[in-house]
N, C-alpha and C. Protein backbone atom coordinates (compact mmCIF):
# COMPACT_ATOMS: atom_id res chain seq x y z
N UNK A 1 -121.24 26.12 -128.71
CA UNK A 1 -119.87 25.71 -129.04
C UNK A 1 -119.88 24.39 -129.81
N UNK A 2 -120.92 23.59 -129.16
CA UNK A 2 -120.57 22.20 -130.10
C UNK A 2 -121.05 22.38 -131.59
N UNK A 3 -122.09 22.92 -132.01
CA UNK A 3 -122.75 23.64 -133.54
C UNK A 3 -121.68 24.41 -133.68
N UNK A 4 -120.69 24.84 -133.45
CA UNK A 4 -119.49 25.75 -134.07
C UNK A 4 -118.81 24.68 -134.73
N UNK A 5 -118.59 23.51 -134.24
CA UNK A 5 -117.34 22.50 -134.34
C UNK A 5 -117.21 21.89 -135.48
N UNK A 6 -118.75 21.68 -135.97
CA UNK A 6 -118.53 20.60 -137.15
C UNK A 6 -118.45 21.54 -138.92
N UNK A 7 -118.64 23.21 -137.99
CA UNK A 7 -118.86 24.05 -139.12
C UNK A 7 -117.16 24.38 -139.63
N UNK A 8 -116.16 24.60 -138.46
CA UNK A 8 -114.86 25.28 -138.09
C UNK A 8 -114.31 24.02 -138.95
N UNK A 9 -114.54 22.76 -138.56
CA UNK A 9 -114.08 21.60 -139.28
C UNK A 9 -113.90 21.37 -140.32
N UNK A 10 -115.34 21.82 -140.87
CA UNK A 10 -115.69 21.30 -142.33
C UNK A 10 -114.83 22.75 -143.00
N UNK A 11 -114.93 23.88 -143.23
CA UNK A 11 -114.17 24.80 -143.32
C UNK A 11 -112.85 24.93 -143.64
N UNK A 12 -112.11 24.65 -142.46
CA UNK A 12 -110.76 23.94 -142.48
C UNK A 12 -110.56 22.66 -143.41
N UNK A 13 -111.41 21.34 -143.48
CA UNK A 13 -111.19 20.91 -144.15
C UNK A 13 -111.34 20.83 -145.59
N UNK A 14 -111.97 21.97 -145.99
CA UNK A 14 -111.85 22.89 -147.35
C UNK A 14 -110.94 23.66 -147.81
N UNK A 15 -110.11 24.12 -146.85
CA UNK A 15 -109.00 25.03 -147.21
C UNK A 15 -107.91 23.42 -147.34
N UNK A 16 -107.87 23.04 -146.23
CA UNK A 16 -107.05 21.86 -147.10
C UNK A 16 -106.74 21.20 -148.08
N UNK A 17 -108.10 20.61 -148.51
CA UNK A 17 -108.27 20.12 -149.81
C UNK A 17 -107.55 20.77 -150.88
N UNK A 18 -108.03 22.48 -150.81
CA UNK A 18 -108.17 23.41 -151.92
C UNK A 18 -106.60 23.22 -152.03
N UNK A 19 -106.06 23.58 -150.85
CA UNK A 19 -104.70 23.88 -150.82
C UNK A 19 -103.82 22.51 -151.59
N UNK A 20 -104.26 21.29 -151.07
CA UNK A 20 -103.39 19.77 -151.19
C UNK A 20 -103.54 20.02 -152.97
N UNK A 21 -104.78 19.91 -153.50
CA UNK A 21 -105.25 20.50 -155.34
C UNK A 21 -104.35 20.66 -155.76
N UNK A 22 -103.89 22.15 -155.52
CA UNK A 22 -103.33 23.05 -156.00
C UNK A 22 -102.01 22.74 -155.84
N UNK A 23 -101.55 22.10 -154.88
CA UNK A 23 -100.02 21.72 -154.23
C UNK A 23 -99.51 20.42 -155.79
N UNK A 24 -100.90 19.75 -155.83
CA UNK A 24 -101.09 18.64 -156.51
C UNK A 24 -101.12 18.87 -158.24
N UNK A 25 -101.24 19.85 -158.63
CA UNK A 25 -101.89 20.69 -160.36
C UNK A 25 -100.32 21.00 -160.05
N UNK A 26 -99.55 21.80 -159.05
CA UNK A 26 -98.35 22.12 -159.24
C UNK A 26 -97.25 21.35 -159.36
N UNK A 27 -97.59 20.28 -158.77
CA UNK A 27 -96.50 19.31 -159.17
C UNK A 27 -97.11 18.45 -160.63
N UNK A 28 -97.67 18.23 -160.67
CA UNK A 28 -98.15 17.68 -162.13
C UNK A 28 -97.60 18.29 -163.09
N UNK A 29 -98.01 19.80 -163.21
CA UNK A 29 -97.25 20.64 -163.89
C UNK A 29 -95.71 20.87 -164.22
N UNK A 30 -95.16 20.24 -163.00
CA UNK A 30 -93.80 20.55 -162.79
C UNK A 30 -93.02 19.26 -163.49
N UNK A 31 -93.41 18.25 -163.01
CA UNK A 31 -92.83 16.45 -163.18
C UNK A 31 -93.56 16.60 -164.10
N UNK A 32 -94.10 16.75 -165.23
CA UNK A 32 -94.33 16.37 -166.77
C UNK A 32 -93.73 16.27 -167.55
């Protein structure tokens, strides 16, 4: 379980990122 944790983490904190990006290219796009 603890070798699950830092994998589930890092993971998640990839979909975040990807997601915040994209949230981020869309408003750029938008407010120009």
């Amino acid at each position: 379980m603890k070798d699950l944790l830092p994998l589930c983490f890092s993971e998640l904190f990839a979909v975040v990122l990807s997601g915040f990006s994209l949230i981020f290219f869309v408003a750029l796009y938008v407010y120009r």
